[in-house]
Protein backbone atom coordinates (compact mmCIF):
# COMPACT_ATOMS: atom_id res chain seq x y z
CA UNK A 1 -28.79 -7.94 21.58
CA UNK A 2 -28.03 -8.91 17.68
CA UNK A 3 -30.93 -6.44 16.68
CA UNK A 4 -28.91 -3.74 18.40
CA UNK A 5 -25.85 -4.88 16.94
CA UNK A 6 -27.30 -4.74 13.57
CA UNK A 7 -28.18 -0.75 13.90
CA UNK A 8 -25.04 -0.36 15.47
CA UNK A 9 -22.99 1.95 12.55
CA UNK A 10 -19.41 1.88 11.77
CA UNK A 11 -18.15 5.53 11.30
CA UNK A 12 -14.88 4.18 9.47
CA UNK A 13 -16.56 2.40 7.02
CA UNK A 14 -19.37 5.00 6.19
CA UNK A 15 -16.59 7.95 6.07
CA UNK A 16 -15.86 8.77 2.51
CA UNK A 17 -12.37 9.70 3.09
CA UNK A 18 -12.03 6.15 4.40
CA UNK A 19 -13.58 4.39 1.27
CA UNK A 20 -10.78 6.59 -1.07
CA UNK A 21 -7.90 5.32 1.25
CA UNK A 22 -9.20 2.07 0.75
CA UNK A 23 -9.65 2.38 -2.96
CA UNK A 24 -5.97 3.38 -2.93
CA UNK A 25 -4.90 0.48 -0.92
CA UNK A 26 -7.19 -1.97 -3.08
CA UNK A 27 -5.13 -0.57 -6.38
CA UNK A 28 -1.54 -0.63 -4.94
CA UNK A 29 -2.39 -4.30 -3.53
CA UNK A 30 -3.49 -5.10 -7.54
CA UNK A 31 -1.12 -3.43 -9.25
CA UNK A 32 1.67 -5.50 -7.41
CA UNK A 33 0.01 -8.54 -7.66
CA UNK A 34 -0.72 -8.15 -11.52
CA UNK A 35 3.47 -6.68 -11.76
CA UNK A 36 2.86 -3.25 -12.92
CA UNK A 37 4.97 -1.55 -11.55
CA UNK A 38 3.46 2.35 -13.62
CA UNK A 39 0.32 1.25 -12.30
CA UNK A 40 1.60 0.33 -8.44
CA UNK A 41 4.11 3.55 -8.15
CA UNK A 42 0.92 5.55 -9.06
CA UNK A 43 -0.43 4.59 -5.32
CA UNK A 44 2.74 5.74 -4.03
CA UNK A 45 3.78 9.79 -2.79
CA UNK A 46 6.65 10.32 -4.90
CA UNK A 47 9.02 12.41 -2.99
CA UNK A 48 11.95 12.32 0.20
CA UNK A 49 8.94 11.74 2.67
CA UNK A 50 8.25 8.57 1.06
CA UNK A 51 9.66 5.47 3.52
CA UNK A 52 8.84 1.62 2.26
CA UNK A 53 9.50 -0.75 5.59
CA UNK A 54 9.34 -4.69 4.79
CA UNK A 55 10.16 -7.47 6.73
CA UNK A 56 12.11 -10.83 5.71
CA UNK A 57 13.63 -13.75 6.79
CA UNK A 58 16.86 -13.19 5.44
CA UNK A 59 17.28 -9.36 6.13
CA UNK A 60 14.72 -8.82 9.26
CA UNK A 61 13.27 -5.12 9.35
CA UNK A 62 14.51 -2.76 7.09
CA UNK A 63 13.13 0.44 5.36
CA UNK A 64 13.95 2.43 2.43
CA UNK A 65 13.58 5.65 2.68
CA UNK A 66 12.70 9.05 -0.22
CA UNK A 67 11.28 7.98 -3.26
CA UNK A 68 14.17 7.53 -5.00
CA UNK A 69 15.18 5.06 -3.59
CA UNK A 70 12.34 3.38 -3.00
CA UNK A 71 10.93 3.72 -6.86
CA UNK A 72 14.29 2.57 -8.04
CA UNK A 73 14.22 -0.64 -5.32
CA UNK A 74 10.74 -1.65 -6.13
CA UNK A 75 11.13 -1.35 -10.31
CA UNK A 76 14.28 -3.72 -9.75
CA UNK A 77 12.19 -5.94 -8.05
CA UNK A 78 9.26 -5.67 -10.35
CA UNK A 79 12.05 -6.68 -13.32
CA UNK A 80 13.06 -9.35 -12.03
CA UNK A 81 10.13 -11.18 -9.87
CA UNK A 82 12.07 -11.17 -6.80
């Protein structure tokens, strides 16, 4: 049985579009964590389709929504750390 499951493939992770939507994922994820917010927006579509949803404690679920408003929410918090 674990000699079969070591043959066994995994389309998703042999797909090349895959890998490239990971790569983007990988640099949005390290962009924000090293604060640059060029570098992060750069991951991002940049137009009215674009919708940012988050979760907190203090505000539940909310989303954003057309890059606009999104850009302009995310380089405040960027600025200031929040």
């Amino acid at each position: 049985m674990a000699q079969a499951l070591r043959k066994t493939s995994n389309p998703v992770l042999e797909d090349p579009d895959h890998a490239e939507i990971r790569a983007v994922i990988s640099e949005e994820t390290n962009a924000f964590l090293a604060e640059d917010f060029e570098r992060w927006s750069a991951s991002w579509v940049q137009d009215e389709r674009t919708i940012e949803v988050y979760a907190s404690q203090d505000f539940g679920l909310d989303a954003i929504r057309g890059w606009d408003a999104v850009g302009s929410h995310m380089r405040a918090e960027f600025e200031t750390g929040s």
